[in-house]
C-alpha atoms as a PDB file:
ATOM      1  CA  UNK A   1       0.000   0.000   0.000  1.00  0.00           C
ATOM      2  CA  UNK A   2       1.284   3.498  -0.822  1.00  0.00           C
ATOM      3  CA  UNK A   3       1.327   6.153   1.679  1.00  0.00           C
ATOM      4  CA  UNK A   4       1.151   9.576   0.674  1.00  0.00           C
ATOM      5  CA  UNK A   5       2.297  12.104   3.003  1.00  0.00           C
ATOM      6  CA  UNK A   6       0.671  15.257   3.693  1.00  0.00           C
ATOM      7  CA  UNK A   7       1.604  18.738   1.878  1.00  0.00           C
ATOM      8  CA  UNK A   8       3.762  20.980   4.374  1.00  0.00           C
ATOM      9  CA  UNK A   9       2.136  24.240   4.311  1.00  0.00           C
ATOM     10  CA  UNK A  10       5.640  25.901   3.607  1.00  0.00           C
ATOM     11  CA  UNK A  11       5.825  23.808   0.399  1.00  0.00           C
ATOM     12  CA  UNK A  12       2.088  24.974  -0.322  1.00  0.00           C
ATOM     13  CA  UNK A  13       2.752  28.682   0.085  1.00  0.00           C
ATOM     14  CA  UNK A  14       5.747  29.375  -1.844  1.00  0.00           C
ATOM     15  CA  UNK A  15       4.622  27.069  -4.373  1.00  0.00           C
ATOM     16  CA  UNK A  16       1.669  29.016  -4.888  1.00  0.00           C
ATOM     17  CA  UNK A  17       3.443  32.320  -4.800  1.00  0.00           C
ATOM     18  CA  UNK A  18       6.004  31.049  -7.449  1.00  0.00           C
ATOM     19  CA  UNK A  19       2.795  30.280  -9.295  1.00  0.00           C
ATOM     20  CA  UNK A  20       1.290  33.637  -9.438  1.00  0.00           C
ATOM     21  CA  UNK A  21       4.754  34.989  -9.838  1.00  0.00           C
ATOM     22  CA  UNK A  22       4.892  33.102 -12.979  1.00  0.00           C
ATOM     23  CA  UNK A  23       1.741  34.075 -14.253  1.00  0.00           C
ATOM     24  CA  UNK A  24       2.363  37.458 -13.768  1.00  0.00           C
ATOM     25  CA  UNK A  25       5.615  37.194 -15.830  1.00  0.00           C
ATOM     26  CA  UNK A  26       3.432  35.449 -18.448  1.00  0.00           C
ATOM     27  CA  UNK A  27       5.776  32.719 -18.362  1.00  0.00           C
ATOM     28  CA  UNK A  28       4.527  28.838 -19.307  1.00  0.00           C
ATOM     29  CA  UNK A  29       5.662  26.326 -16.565  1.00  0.00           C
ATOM     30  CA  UNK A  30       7.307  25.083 -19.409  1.00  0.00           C
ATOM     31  CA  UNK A  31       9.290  28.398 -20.257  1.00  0.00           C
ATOM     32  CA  UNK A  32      10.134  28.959 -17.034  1.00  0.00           C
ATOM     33  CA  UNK A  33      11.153  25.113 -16.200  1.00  0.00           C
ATOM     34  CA  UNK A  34      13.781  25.335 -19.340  1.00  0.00           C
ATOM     35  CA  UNK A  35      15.236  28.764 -17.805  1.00  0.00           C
ATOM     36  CA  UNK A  36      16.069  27.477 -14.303  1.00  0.00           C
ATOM     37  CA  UNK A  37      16.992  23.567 -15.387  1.00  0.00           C
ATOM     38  CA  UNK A  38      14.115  21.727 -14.345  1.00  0.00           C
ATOM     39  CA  UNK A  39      11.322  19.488 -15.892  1.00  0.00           C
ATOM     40  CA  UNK A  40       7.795  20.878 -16.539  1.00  0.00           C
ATOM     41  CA  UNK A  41       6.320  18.227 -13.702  1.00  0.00           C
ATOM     42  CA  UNK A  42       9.209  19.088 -11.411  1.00  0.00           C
ATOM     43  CA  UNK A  43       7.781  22.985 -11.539  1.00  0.00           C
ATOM     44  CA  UNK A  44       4.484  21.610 -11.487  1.00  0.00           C
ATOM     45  CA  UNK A  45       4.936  19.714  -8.415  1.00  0.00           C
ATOM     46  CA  UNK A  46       6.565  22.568  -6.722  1.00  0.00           C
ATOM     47  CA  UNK A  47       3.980  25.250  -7.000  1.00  0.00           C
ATOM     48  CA  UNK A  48       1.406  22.353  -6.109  1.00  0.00           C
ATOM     49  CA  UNK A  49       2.870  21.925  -2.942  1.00  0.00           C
ATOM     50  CA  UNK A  50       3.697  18.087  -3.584  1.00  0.00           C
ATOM     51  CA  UNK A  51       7.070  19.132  -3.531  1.00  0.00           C
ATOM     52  CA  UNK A  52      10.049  21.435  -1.435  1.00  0.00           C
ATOM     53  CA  UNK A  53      11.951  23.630  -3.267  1.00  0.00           C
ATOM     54  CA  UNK A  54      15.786  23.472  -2.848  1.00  0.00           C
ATOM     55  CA  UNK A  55      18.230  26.507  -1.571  1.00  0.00           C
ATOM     56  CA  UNK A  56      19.956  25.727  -5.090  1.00  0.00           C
ATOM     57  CA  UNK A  57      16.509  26.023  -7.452  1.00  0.00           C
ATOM     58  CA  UNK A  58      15.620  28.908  -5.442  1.00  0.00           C
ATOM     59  CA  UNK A  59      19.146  30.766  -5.708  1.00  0.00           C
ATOM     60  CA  UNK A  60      18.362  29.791 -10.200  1.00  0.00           C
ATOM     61  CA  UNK A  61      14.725  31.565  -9.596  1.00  0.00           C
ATOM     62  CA  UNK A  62      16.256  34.961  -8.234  1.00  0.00           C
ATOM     63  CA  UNK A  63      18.962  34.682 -11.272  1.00  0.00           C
ATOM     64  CA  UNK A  64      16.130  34.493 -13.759  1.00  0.00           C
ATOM     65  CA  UNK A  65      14.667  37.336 -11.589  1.00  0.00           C
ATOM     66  CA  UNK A  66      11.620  35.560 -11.333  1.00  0.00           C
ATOM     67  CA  UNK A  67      11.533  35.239  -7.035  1.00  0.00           C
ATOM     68  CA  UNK A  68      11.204  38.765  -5.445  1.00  0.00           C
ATOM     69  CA  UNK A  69      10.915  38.647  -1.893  1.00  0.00           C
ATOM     70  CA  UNK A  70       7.335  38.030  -2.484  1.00  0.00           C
ATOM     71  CA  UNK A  71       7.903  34.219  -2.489  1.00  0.00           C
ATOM     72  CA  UNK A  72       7.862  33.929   1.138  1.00  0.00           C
ATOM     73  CA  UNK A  73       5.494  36.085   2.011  1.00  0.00           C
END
């Protein structure tokens, strides 16, 4: 039997804010996947919640200049 484990809210809030931060910047998940080196359903699972982001994707994300501050708010 699979488990799944429950979303951390952390995961769930700056997922969503990279979401509307992307939307904002007009950006497809897959445009913005291909600038900061990571799949489509990697990005998609991020801004879901379903999964963390790193210190090392985030650091890419302020390179692109697509994570203001705004991303942990």
């Amino acid at each position: 039997m699979i488990r799944l484990q429950a979303k951390k809210p952390i995961n769930v809030r700056v997922g969503g804010n990279i979401q509307q931060l992307r939307e904002e910047r007009h950006y497809t998940q897959e445009e913005l996947s291909e600038k900061i080196g990571v799949t489509p359903n990697h990005l998609s699972a991020i801004e879901r919640g379903v999964s963390g982001i790193s210190l090392e994707l985030l650091e890419k994300l302020w390179a692109s200049g697509q994570a203001p501050w705004k991303v942990w708010d």
